[in-house]
Protein backbone atom coordinates (compact mmCIF):
# COMPACT_ATOMS: atom_id res chain seq x y z
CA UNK A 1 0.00 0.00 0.00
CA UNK A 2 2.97 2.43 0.38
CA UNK A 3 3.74 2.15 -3.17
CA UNK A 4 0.01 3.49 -4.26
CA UNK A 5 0.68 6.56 -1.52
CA UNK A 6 3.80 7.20 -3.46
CA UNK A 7 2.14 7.53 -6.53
CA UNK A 8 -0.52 9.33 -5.22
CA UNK A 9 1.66 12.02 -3.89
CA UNK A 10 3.46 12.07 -6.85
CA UNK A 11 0.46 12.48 -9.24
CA UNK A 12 -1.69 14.66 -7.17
CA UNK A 13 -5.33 14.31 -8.49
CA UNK A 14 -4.69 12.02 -11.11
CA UNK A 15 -2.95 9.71 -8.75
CA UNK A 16 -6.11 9.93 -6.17
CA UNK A 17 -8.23 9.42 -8.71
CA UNK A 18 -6.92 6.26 -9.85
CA UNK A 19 -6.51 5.48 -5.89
CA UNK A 20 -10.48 5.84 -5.72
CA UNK A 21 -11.02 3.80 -8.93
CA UNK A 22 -8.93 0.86 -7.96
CA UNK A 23 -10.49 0.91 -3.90
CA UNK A 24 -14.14 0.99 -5.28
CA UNK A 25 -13.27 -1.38 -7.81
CA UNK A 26 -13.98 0.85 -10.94
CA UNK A 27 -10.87 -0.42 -12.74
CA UNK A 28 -13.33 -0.89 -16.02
CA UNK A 29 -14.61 2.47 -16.12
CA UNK A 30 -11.06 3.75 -16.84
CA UNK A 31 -10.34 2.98 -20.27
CA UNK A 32 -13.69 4.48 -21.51
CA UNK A 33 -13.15 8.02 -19.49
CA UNK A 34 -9.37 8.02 -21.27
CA UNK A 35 -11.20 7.21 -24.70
CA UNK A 36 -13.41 10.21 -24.19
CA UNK A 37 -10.77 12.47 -22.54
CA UNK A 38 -8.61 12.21 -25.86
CA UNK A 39 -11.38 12.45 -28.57
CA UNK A 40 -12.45 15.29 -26.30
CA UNK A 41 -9.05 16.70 -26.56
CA UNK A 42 -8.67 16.19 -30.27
CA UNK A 43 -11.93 17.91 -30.88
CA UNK A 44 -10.37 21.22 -28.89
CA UNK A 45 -7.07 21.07 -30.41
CA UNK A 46 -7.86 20.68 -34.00
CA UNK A 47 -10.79 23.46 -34.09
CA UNK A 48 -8.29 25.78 -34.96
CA UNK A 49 -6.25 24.19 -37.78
CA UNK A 50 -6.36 22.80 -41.22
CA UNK A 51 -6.68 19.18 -40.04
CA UNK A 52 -10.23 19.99 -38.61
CA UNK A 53 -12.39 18.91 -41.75
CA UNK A 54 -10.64 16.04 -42.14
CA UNK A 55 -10.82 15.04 -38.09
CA UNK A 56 -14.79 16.03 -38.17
CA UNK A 57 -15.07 13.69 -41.09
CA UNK A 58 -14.83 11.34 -38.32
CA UNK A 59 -17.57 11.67 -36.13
């Protein structure tokens, strides 16, 4: 358990969130919130360049 307190302190709020996901067993949940954390960053990052119409060709 010391080695998930180091991480913790080390990662701040990312590292307690992942505390709280692996103690209340929500281990699955993870890979779907990344998934929508980077399409939701791709959709803010490429609003401003050329590479937009092609990206929003996606969805």
């Amino acid at each position: 358990m010391a080695f998930f307190k180091n991480i913790t302190n080390r990662l701040g709020i990312l590292g307690e969130l992942l505390q709280f996901f692996l103690q209340n067993k929500w281990w699955w949940i993870t890979p779907m919130l990344l998934i929508l954390l980077m399409f939701g960053l791709l959709i803010v990052f490429a609003q401003g360049s050329a590479v937009a119409p092609f990206i929003y060709t996606l969805f």
